[in-house]
Protein backbone atom coordinates (compact mmCIF):
# COMPACT_ATOMS: atom_id res chain seq x y z
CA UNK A 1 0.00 0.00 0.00
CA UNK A 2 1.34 3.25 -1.00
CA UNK A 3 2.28 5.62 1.89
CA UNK A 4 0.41 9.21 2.15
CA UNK A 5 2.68 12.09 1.01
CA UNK A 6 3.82 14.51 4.15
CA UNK A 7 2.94 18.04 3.48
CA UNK A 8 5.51 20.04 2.61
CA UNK A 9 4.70 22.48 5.58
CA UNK A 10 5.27 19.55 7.92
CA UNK A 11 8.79 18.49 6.89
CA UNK A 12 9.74 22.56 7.06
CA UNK A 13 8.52 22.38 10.81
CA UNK A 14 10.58 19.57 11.73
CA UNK A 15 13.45 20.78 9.56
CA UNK A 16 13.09 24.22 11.22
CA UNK A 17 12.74 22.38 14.90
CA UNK A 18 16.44 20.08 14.13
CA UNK A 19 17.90 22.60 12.97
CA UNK A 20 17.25 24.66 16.04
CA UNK A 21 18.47 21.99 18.03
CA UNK A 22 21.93 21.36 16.42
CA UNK A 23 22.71 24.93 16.41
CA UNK A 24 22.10 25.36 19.98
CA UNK A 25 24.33 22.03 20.34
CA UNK A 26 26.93 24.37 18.68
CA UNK A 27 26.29 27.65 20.19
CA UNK A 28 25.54 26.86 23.60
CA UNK A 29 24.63 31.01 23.84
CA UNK A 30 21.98 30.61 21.39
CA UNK A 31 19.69 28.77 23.94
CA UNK A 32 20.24 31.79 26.40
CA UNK A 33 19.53 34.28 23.65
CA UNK A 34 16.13 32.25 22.97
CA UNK A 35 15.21 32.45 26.88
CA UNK A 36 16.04 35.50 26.46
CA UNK A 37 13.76 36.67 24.01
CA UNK A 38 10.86 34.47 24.92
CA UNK A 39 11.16 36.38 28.40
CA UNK A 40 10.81 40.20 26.92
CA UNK A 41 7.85 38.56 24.49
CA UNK A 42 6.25 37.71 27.37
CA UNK A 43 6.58 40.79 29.29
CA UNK A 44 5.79 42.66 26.17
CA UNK A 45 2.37 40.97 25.92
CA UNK A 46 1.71 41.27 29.12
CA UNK A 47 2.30 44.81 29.21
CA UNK A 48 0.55 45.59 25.92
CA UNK A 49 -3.14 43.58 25.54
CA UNK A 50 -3.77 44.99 22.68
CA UNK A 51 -0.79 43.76 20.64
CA UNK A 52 -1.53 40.39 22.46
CA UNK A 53 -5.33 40.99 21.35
CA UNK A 54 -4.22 41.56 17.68
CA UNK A 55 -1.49 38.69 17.47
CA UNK A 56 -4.26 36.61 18.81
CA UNK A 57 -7.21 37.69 16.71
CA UNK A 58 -4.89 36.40 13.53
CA UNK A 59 -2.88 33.55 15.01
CA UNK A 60 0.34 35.03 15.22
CA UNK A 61 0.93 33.85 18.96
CA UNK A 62 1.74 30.59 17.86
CA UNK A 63 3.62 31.44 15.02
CA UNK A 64 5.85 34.01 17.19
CA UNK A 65 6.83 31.00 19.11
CA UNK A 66 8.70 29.08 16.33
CA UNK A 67 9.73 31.74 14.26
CA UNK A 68 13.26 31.60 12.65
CA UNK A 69 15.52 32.52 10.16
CA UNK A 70 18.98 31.48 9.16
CA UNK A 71 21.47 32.68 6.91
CA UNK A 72 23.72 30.46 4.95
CA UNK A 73 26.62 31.06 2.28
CA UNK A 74 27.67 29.09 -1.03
CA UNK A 75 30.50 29.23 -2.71
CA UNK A 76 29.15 28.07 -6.40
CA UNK A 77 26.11 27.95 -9.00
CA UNK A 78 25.70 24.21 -8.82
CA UNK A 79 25.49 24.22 -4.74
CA UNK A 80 23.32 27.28 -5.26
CA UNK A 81 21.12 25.42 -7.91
CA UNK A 82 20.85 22.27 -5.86
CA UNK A 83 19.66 23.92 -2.67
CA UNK A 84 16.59 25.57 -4.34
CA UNK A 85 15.53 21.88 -4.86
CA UNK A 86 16.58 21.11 -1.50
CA UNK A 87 14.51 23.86 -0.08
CA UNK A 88 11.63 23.13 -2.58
CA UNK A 89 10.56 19.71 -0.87
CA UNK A 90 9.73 22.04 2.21
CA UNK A 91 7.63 24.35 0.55
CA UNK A 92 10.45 27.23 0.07
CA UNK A 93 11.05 29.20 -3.18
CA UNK A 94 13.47 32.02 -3.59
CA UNK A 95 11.82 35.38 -2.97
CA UNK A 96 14.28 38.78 -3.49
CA UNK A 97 17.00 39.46 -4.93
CA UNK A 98 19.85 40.84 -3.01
CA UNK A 99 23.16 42.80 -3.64
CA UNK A 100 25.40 43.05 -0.59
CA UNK A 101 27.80 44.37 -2.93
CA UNK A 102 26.42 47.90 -2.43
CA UNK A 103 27.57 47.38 1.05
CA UNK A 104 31.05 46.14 -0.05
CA UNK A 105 30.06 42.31 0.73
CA UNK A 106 31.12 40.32 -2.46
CA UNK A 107 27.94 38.14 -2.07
CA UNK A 108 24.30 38.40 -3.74
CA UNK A 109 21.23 36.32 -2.16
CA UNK A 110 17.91 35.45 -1.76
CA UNK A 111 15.77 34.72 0.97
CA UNK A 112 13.98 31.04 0.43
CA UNK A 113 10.42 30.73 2.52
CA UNK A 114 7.28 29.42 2.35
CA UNK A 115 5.18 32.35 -0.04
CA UNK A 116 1.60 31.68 0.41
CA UNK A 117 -0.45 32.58 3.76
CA UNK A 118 -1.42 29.21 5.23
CA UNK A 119 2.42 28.29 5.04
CA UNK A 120 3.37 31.51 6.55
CA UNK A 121 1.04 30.75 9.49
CA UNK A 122 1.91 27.33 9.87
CA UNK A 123 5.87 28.16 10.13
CA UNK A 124 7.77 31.20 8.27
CA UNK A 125 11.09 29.38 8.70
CA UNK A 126 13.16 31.14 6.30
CA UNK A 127 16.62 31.16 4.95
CA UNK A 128 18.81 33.79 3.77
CA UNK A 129 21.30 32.18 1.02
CA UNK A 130 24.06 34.32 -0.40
CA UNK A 131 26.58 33.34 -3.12
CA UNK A 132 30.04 33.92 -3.49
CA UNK A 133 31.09 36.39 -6.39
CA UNK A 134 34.04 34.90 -7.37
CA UNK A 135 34.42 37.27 -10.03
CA UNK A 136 35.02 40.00 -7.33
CA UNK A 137 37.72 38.31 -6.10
CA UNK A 138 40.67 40.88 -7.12
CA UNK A 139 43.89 38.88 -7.55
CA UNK A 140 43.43 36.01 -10.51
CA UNK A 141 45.08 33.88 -8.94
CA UNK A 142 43.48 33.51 -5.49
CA UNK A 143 39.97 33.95 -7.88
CA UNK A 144 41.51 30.45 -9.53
CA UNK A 145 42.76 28.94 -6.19
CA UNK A 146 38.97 29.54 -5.02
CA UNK A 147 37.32 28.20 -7.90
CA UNK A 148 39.39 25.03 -7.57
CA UNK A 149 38.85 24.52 -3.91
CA UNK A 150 34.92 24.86 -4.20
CA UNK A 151 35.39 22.41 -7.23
CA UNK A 152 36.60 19.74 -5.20
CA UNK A 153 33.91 19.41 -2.40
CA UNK A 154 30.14 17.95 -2.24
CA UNK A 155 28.26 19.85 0.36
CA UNK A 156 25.24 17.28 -0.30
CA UNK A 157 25.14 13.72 1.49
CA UNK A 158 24.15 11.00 -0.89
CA UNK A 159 21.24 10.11 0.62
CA UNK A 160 19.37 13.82 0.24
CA UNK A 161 20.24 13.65 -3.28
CA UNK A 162 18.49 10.76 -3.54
CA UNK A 163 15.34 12.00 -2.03
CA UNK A 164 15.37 15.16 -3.47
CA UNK A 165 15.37 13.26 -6.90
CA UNK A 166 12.63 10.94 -5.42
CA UNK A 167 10.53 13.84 -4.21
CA UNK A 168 10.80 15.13 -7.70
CA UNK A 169 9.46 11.80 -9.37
CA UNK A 170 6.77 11.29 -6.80
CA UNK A 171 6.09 14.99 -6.26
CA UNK A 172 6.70 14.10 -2.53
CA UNK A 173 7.86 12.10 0.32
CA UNK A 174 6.01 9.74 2.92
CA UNK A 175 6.75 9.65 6.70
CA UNK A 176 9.68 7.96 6.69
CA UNK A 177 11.35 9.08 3.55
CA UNK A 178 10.64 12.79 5.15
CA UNK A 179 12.08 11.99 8.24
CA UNK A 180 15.26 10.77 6.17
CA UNK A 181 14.88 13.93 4.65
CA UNK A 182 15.31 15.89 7.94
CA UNK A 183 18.45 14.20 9.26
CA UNK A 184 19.99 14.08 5.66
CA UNK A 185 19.69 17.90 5.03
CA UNK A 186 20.54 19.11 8.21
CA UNK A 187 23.89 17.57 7.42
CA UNK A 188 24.89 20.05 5.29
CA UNK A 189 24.62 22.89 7.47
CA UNK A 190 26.69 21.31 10.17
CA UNK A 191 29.41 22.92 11.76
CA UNK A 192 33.00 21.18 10.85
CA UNK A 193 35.86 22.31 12.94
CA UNK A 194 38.46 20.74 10.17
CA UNK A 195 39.22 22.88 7.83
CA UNK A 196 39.61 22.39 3.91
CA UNK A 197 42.59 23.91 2.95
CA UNK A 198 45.91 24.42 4.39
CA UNK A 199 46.55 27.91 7.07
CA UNK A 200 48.49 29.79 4.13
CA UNK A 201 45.27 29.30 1.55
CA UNK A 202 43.34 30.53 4.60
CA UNK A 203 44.92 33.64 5.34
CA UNK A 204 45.08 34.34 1.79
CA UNK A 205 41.76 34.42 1.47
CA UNK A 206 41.10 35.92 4.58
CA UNK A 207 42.99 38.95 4.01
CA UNK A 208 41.34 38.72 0.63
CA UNK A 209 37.74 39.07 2.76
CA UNK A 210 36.38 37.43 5.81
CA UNK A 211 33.85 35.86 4.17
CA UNK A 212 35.37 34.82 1.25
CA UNK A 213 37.87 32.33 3.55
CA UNK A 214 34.05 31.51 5.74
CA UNK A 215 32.34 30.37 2.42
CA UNK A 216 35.57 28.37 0.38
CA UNK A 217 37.46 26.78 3.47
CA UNK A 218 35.00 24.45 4.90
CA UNK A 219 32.80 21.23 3.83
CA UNK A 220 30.06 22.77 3.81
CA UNK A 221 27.93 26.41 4.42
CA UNK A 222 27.63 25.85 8.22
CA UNK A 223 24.54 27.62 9.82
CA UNK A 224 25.98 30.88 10.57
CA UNK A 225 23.21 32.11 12.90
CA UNK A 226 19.42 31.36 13.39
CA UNK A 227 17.39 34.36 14.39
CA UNK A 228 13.88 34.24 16.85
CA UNK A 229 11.48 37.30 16.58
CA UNK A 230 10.88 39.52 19.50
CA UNK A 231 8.41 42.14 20.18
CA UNK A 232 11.48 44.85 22.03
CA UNK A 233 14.43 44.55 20.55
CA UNK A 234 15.58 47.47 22.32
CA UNK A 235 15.04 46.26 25.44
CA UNK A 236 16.82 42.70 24.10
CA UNK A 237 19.56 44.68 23.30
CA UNK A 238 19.81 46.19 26.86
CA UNK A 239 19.65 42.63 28.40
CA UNK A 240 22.07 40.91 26.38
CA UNK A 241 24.90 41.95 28.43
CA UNK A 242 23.32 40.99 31.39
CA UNK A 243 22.53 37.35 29.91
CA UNK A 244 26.26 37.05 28.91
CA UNK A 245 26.12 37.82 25.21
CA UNK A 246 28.12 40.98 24.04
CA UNK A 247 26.14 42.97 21.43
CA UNK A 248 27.23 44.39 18.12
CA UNK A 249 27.49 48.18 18.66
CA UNK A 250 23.86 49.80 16.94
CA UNK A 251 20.56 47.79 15.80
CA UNK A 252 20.10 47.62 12.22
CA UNK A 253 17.47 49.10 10.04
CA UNK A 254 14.60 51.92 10.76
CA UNK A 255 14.21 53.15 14.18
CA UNK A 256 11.99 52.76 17.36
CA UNK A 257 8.33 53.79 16.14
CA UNK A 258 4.78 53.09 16.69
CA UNK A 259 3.88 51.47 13.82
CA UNK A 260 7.15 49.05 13.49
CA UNK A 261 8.10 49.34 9.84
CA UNK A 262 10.42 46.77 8.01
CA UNK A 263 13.05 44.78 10.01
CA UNK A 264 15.69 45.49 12.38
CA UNK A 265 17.57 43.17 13.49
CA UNK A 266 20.91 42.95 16.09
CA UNK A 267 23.12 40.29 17.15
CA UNK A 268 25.83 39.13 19.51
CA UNK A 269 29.00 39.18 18.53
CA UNK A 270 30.50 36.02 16.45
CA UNK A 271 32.35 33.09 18.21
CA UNK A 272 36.07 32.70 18.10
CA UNK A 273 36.11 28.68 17.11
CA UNK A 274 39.53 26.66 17.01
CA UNK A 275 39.95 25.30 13.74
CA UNK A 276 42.49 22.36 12.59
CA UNK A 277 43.92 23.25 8.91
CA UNK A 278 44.91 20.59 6.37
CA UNK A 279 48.50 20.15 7.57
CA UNK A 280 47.25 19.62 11.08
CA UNK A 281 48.22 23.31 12.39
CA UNK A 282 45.15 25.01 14.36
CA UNK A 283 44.00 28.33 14.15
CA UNK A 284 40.95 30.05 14.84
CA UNK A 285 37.51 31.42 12.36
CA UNK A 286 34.77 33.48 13.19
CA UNK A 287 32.15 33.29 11.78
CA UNK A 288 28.76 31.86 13.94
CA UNK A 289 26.79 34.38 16.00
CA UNK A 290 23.56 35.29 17.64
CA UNK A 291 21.14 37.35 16.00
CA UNK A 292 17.61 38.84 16.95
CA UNK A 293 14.95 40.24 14.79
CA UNK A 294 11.74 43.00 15.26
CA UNK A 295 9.16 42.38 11.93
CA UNK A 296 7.21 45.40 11.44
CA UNK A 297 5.00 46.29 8.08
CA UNK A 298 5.50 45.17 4.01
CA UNK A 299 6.20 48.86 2.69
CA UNK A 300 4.72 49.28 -1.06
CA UNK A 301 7.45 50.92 -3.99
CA UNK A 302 6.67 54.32 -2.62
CA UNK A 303 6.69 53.55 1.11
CA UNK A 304 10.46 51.42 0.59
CA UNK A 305 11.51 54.52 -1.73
CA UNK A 306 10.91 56.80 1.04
CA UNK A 307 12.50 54.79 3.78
CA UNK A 308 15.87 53.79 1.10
CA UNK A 309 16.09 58.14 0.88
CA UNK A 310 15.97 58.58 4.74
CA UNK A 311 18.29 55.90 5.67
CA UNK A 312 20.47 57.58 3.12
CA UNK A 313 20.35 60.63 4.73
CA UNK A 314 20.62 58.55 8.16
CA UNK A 315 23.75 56.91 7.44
CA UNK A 316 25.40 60.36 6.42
CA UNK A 317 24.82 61.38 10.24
CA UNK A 318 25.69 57.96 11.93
CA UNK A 319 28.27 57.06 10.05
CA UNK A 320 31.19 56.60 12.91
CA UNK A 321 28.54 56.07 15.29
CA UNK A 322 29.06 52.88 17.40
CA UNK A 323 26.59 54.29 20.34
CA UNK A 324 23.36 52.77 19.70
CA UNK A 325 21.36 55.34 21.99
CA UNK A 326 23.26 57.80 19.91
CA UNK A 327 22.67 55.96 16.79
CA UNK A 328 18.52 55.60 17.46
CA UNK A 329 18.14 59.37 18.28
CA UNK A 330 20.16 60.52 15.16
CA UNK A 331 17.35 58.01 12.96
CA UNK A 332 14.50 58.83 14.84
CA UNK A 333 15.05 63.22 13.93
CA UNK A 334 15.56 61.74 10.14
CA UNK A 335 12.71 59.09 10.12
CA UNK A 336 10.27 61.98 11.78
CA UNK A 337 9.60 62.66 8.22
CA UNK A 338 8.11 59.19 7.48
CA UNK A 339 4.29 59.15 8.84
CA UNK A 340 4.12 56.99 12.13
CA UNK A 341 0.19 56.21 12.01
CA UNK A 342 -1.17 53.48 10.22
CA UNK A 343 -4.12 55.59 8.72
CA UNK A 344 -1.99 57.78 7.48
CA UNK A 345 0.32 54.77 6.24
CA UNK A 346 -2.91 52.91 4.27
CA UNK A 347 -4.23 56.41 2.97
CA UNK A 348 -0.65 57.46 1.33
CA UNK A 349 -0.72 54.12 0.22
CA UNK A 350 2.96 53.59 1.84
CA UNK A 351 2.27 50.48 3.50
CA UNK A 352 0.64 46.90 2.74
CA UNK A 353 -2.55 45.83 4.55
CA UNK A 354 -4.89 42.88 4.88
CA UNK A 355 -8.67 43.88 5.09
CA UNK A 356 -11.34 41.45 6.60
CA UNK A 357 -15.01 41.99 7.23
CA UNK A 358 -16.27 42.34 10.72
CA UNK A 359 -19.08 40.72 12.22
CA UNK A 360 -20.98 44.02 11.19
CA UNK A 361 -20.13 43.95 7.68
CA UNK A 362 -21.32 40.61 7.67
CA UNK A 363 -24.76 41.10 9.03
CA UNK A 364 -25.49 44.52 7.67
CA UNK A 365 -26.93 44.75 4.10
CA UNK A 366 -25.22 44.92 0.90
CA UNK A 367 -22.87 47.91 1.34
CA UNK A 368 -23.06 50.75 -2.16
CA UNK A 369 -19.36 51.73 -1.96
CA UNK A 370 -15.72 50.70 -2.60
CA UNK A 371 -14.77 52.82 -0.36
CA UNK A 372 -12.11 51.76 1.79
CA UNK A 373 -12.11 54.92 4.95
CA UNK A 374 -15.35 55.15 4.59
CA UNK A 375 -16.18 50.77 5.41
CA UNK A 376 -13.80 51.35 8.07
CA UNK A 377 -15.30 54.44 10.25
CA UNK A 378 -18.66 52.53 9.91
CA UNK A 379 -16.88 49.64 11.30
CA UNK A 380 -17.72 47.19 8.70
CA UNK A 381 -14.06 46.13 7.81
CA UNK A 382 -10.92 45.83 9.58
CA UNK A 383 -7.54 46.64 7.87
CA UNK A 384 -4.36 45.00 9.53
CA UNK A 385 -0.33 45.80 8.17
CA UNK A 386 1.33 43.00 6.29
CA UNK A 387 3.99 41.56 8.16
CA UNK A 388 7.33 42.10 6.21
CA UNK A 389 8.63 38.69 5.56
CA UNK A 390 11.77 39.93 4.14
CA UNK A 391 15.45 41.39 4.54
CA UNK A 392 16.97 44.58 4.06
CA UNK A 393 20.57 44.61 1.97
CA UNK A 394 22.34 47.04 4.13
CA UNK A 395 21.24 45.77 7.72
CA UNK A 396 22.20 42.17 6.23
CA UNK A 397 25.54 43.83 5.09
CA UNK A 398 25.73 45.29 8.50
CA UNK A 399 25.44 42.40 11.07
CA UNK A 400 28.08 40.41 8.07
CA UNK A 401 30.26 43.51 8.70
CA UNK A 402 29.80 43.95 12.96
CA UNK A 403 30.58 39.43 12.94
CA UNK A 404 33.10 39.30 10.53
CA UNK A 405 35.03 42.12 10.92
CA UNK A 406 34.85 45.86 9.25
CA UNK A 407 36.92 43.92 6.09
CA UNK A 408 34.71 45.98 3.14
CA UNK A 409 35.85 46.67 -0.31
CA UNK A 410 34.84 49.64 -2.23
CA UNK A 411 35.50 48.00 -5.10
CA UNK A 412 32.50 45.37 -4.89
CA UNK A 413 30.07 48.11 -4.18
CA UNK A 414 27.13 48.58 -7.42
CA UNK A 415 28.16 45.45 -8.83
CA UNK A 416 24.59 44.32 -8.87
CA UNK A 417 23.75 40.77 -11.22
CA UNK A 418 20.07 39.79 -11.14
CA UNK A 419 20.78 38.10 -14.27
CA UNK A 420 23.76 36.05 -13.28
CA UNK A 421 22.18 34.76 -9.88
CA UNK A 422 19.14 33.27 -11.38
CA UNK A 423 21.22 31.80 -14.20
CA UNK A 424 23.13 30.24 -11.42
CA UNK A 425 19.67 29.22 -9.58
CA UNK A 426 18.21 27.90 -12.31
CA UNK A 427 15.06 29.86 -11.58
CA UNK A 428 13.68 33.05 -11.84
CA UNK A 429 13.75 34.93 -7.61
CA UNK A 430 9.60 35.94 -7.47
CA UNK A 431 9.27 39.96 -6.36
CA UNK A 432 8.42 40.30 -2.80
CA UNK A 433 6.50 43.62 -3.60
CA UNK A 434 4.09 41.50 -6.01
CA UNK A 435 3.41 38.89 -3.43
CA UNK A 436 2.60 41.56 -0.78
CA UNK A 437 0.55 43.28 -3.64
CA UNK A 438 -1.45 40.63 -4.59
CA UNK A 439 -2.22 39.21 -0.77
CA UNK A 440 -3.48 43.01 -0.05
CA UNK A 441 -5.64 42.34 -3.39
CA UNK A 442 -6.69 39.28 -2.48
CA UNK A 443 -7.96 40.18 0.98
CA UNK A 444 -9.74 43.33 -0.35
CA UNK A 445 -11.76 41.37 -3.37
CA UNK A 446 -12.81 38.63 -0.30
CA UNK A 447 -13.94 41.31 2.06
CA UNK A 448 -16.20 42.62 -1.12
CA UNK A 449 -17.69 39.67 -1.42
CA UNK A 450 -18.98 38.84 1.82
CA UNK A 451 -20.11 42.12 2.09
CA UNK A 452 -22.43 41.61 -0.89
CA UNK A 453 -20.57 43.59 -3.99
């Protein structure tokens, strides 16, 4: 008798759940950052009812509670193109495309996660994949060395191969084949203390860029950091010390507000791991770190061309700043000029939202307009922000910089290559604006129709 097919949300939520595990095996700090967080979530929601009221009324609780993301790096097309089948038997597709050149990283990304709603709510794990831009590489013949290195290894086991071929075929995987799954692909993302290459090819690289000697020197692109969400990352920030962890200097992205916007994100400072070279001398890598994230709202075109010119302006005045009280209060006078009400927000049309009926709308007769305000003031509809599912280039480029070292390159900056990364994907990375765009449209055309239009 043929076995029933997992769901591809399933296998994500155990993936999500051993991968967890293994990196707090790792990263024994990571467990105290996730105590930590799940302690200021709590006190948050306590504190606030009506955020708890909200996150309740649309099922986020739960979903708060598992939420991660990771970030990984590859050094080559083929590992690149065999991950997005990888990721595909959990129900993740690339979404964004991502130059962290701009912030003198020589890496571009995506972000693959689940895409549509009931996957989102059953678990957002996501995972930030860059690739290595070989091309950046300045001296020929470390760019050769490189190539060669990456060449030589297999990052896959044999056995997820082989069930990422069979889910192909089958177009899935029963219980025990998905469990297989699990343990198989979690193997790539393991942390290996042995190194690849001799010390010399190391430092090479290393002086080369950080990252560059992180993503060619080992077997594999070990998990460099999974990230929970919190509801205060301020006030996680403020703890950390206190909890052991040492903080990078600023958080990332927009600034304290009332109506969160975007991401920002912050981190503790990357471990110093003893590593054993080809050769057998030791030395040490850092790379693996803690890192903490705050979702706010999906900004439309306009709303993320509006926050891209601030932070512009922003950076001008913190640049040099490593005082994060400083930092904040220097963002907050720029970012007064971006509206901080969500009325305002849906009525500029700078933000994404989700509009449901109310009990009202549902019992009161046919309604005679399309009018959005108007439904709302007679309390007929309900609009809530889209939760950004997304990253942000420079904060990305950031945390890289604040873990790895300042090591930037002016050369790799505007070296953007949409073209190139999907070529190397083997797929086409879907707009996050047009998914955001067409869940707002989606919710409004429903809401019509149970009103009676």
């Amino acid at each position: 008798m043929t076995q029933p097919h997992l769901p591809s949300d399933e296998i994500r939520d155990r993936f999500s759940k051993a991968m967890s595990a293994m990196y707090q095996s790792e990263v024994p700090q990571y467990a105290t950052l996730l105590e930590l967080v799940e302690q200021v979530n709590r006190e948050t929601l306590e504190r606030d009812s009506a955020l708890a009221e909200r996150l309740a009324a649309h099922d986020e609780l739960h979903r708060l509670g598992v939420e991660r993301h990771g970030a990984i790096r590859v050094g080559s097309a083929d590992e690149l193109a065999m991950l997005r089948r990888l990721f595909a038997v959990m129900g993740m597709y690339p979404v964004g495309y991502y130059d962290l050149s701009e912030a003198g990283v020589p890496v571009h990304a995506t972000a693959f996660r689940p895409v549509d709603d009931a996957a989102l709510a059953r678990n957002p794990f996501r995972l930030f994949t860059s690739l290595l831009r070989l091309e950046l590489i300045d001296d020929p013949a470390l760019r050769e060395r490189a190539a060669a290195i990456l060449e030589e290894r297999d990052i896959f086991t044999p056995g997820v191969r082989e069930l990422i071929a069979r889910h192909e075929q089958q177009g899935g995987l029963d219980e025990a084949q998905a469990e297989r799954f699990v343990a198989e692909a979690l193997e790539t993302f393991r942390w290996h203390k042995d190194a690849t290459v001799d010390l010399d090819t190391y430092q090479a690289l290393h002086e080369e860029h950080r990252l560059i000697a992180d993503v060619v020197c080992f077997r594999g692109p070990h998990i460099n950091h999974l990230t929970p969400r919190t509801l205060d990352i301020d006030e996680v920030q403020r703890r950390m010390p206190q909890a052991g962890m040492n903080p990078k200097a600023v958080i990332e992205g927009p600034p304290r507000r009332a109506c969160p916007i975007l991401l920002r994100q912050t981190s503790f400072k990357a471990l110093e791991e003893t590593i054993r070279f080809a050769g057998e001398r030791q030395g040490s890598h850092t790379a693996r770190f803690g890192e903490i994230e705050q979702r706010g709202m999906a900004l439309t075109a306009e709303g993320r061309a509006l926050y891209d010119r601030l932070l512009g302006e922003s950076r001008q005045r913190t640049a040099g700043l490593d005082d994060n009280a400083a930092h904040q209060r220097e963002l907050a006078e720029v970012f007064a000029a971006f509206p901080d009400d969500e009325a305002e927000l849906r009525r500029r049309e700078l933000a994404f939202f989700e509009y449901r009926p109310t009990q009202a709308g549902r019992d009161a007769a046919p309604v005679d307009t399309d009018d959005r305000e108007a439904l709302l003031e007679r309390g007929l509809i309900t609009a809530r922000p889209i939760t950004y599912e997304d990253f942000l280039p420079v904060s990305a480029a950031g945390i890289f910089r604040s873990n790895l070292g300042d090591g930037t390159h002016e050369g790799y900056t505007g070296n953007a290559n949409r073209e190139a990364f999907e070529a190397a994907l083997g797929a086409p990375v879907t707009d996050e604006l047009a998914l955001y765009a067409e869940r707002e449209k989606t919710s409004w055309r429903a809401t019509r129709d149970a009103l009676g239009r």
